[in-house]
N, C-alpha and C. Protein backbone atom coordinates (compact mmCIF):
# COMPACT_ATOMS: atom_id res chain seq x y z
N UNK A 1 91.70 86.11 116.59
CA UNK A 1 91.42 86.73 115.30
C UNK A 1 90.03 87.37 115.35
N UNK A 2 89.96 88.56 114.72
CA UNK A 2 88.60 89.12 114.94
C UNK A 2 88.11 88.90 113.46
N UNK A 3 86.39 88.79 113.89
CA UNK A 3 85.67 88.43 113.24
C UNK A 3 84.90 89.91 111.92
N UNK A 4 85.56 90.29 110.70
CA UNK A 4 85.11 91.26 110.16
C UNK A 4 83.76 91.00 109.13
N UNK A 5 82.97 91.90 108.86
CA UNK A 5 81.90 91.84 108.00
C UNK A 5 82.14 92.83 106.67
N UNK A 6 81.53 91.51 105.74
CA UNK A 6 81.58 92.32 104.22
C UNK A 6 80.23 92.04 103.10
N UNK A 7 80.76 93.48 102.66
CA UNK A 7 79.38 92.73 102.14
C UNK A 7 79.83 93.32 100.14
N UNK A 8 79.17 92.14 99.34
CA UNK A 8 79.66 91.86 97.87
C UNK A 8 79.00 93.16 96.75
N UNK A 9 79.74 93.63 96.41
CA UNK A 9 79.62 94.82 95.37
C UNK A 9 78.11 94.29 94.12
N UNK A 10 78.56 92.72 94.05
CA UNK A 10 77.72 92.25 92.77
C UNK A 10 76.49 91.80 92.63
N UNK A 11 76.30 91.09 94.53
CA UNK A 11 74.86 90.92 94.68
C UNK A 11 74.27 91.44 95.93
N UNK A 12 75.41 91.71 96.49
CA UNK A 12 74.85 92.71 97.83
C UNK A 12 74.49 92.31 99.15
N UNK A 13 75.06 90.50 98.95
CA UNK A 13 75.15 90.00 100.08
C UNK A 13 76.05 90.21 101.54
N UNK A 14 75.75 90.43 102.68
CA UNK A 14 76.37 90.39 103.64
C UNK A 14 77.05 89.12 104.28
N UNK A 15 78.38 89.58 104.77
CA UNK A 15 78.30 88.00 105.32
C UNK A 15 79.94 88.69 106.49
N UNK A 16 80.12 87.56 107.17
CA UNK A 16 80.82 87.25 107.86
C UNK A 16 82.19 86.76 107.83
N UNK A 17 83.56 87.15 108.03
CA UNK A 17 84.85 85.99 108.26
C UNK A 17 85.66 86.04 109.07
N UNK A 18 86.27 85.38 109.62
CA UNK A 18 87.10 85.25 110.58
C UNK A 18 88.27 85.97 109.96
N UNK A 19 89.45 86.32 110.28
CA UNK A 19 90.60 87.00 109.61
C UNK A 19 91.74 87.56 110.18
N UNK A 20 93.03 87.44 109.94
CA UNK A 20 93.66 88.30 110.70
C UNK A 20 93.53 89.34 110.58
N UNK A 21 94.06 90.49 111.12
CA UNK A 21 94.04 91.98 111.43
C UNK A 21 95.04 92.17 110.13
N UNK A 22 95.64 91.77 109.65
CA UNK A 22 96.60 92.20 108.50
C UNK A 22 95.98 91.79 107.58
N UNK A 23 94.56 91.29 107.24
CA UNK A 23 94.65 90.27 106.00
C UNK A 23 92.86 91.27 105.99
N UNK A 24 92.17 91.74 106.77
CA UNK A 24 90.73 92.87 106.91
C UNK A 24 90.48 93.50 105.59
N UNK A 25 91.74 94.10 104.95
CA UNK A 25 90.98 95.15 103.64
C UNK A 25 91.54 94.14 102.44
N UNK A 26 91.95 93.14 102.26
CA UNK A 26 92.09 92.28 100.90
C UNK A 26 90.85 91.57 100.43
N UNK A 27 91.02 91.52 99.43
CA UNK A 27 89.78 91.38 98.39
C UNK A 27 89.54 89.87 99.12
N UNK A 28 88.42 89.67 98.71
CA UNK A 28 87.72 88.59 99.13
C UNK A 28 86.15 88.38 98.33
N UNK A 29 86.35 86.63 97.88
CA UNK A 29 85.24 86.43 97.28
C UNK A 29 83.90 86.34 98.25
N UNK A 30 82.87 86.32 97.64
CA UNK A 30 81.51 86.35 97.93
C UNK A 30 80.94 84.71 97.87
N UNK A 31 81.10 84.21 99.44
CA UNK A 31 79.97 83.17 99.31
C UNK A 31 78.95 82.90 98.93
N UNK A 32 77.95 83.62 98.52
CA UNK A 32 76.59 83.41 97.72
C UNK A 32 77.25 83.52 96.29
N UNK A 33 77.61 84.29 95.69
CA UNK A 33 77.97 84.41 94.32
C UNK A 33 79.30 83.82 93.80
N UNK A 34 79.94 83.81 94.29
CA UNK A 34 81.46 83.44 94.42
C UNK A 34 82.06 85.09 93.27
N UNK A 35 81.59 86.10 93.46
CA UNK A 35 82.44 87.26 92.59
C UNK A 35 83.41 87.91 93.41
N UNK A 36 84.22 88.14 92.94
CA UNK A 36 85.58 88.86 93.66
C UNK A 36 85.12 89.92 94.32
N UNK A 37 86.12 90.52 95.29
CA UNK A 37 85.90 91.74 95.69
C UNK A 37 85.34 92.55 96.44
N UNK A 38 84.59 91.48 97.26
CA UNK A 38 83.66 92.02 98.16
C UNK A 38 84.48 93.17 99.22
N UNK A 39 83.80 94.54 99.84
CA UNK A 39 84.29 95.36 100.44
C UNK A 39 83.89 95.04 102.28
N UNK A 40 84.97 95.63 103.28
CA UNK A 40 84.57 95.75 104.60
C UNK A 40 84.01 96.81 104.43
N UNK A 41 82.40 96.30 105.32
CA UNK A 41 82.03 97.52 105.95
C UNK A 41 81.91 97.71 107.32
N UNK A 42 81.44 98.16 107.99
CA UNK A 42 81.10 98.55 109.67
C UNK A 42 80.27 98.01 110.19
N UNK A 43 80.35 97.33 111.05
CA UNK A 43 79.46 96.37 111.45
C UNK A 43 78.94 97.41 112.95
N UNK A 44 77.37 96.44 112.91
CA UNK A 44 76.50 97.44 113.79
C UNK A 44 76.06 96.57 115.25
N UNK A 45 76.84 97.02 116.34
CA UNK A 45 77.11 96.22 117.79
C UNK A 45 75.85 96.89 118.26
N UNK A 46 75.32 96.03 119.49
CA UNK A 46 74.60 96.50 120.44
C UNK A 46 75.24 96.43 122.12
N UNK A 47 75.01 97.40 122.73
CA UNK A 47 75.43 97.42 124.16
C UNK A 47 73.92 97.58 125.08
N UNK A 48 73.83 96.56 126.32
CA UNK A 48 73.26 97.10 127.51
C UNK A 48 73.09 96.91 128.49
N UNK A 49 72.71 97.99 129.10
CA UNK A 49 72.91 98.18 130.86
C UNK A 49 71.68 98.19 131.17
N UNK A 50 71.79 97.87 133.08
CA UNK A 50 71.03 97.59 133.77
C UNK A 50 70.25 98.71 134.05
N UNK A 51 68.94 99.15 134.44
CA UNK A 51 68.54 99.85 134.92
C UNK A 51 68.34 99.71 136.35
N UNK A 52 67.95 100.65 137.27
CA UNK A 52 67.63 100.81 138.56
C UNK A 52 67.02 99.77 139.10
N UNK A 53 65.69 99.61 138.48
CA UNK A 53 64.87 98.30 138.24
C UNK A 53 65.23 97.14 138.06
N UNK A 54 66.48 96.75 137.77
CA UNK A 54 66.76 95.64 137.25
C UNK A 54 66.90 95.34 135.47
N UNK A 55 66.02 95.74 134.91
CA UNK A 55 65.61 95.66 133.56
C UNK A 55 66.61 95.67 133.18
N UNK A 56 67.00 95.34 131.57
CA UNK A 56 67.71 95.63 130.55
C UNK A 56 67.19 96.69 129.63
N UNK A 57 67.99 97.74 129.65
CA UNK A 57 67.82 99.06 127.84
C UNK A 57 69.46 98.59 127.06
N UNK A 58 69.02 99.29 126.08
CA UNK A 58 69.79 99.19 125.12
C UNK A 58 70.42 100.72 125.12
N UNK A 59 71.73 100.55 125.12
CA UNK A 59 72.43 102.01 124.95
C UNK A 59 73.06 102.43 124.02
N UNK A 60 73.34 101.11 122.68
CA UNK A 60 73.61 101.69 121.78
C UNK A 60 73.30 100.45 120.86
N UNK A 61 73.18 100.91 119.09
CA UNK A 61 72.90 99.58 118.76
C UNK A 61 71.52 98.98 118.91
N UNK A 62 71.14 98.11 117.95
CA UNK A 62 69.59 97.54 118.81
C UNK A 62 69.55 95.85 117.85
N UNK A 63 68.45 95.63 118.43
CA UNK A 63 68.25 94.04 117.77
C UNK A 63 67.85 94.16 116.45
N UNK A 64 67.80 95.22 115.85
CA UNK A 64 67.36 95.73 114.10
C UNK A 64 67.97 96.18 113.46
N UNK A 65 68.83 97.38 114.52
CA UNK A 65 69.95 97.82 113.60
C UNK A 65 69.49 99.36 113.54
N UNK A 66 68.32 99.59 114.17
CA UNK A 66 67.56 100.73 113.81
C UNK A 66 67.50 101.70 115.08
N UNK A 67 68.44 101.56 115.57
CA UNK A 67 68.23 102.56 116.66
C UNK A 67 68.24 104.02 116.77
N UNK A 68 69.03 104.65 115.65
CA UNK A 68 69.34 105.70 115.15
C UNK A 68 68.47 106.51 114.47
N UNK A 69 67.11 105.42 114.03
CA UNK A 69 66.31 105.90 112.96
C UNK A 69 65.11 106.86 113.23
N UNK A 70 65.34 107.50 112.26
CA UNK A 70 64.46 109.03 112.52
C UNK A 70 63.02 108.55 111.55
N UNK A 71 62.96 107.26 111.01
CA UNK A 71 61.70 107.45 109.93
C UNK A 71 60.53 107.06 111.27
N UNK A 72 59.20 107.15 110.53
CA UNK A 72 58.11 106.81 111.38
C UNK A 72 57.71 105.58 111.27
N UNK A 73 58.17 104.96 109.83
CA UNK A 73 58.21 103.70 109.60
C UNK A 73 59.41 102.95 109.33
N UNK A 74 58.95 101.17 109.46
CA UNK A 74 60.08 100.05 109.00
C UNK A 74 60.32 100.31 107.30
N UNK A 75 59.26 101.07 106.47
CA UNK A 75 59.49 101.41 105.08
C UNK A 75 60.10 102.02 104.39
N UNK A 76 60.45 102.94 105.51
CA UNK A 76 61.52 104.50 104.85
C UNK A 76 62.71 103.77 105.35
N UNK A 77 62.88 102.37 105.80
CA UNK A 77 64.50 102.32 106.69
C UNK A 77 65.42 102.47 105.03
N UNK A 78 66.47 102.94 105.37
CA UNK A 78 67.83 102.78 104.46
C UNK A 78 68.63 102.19 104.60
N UNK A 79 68.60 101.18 105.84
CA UNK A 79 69.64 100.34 106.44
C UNK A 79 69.25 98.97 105.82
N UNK A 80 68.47 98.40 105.03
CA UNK A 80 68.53 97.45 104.09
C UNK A 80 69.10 96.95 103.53
């Protein structure tokens, strides 16, 4: 069973559930709040490969979530 992420319309918590593949877009309450309805959204993976060196980079994805991000700062993020 894969593991989908949702997060609650009412307080805006994220969270986690296990689920079948048939059961992913049905409503579902909110563990912090207990309010109906919480929506799937897209959850944000990281991948990475080795370099020449040995090292680890990151090729997609990052440990923040911010890999994509064009601001100059952690202040302008929108991924909050």
């Amino acid at each position: 069973m894969p593991v989908y992420e949702y997060r609650c319309g009412q307080c805006g918590n994220r969270f986690d559930l296990l689920r079948r593949m048939a059961q992913a877009d049905e409503s579902v309450a909110c563990p912090e709040c207990q309010a109906d309805g919480a929506r799937r959204v897209l959850s944000i993976f990281a991948s990475f490969s080795k370099t020449a060196d040995g090292s680890t980079r990151a090729t997609a994805g990052s440990d923040g979530g911010c890999a994509s991000c064009s601001s100059s700062s952690c202040a302008g993020c929108t991924a909050k």
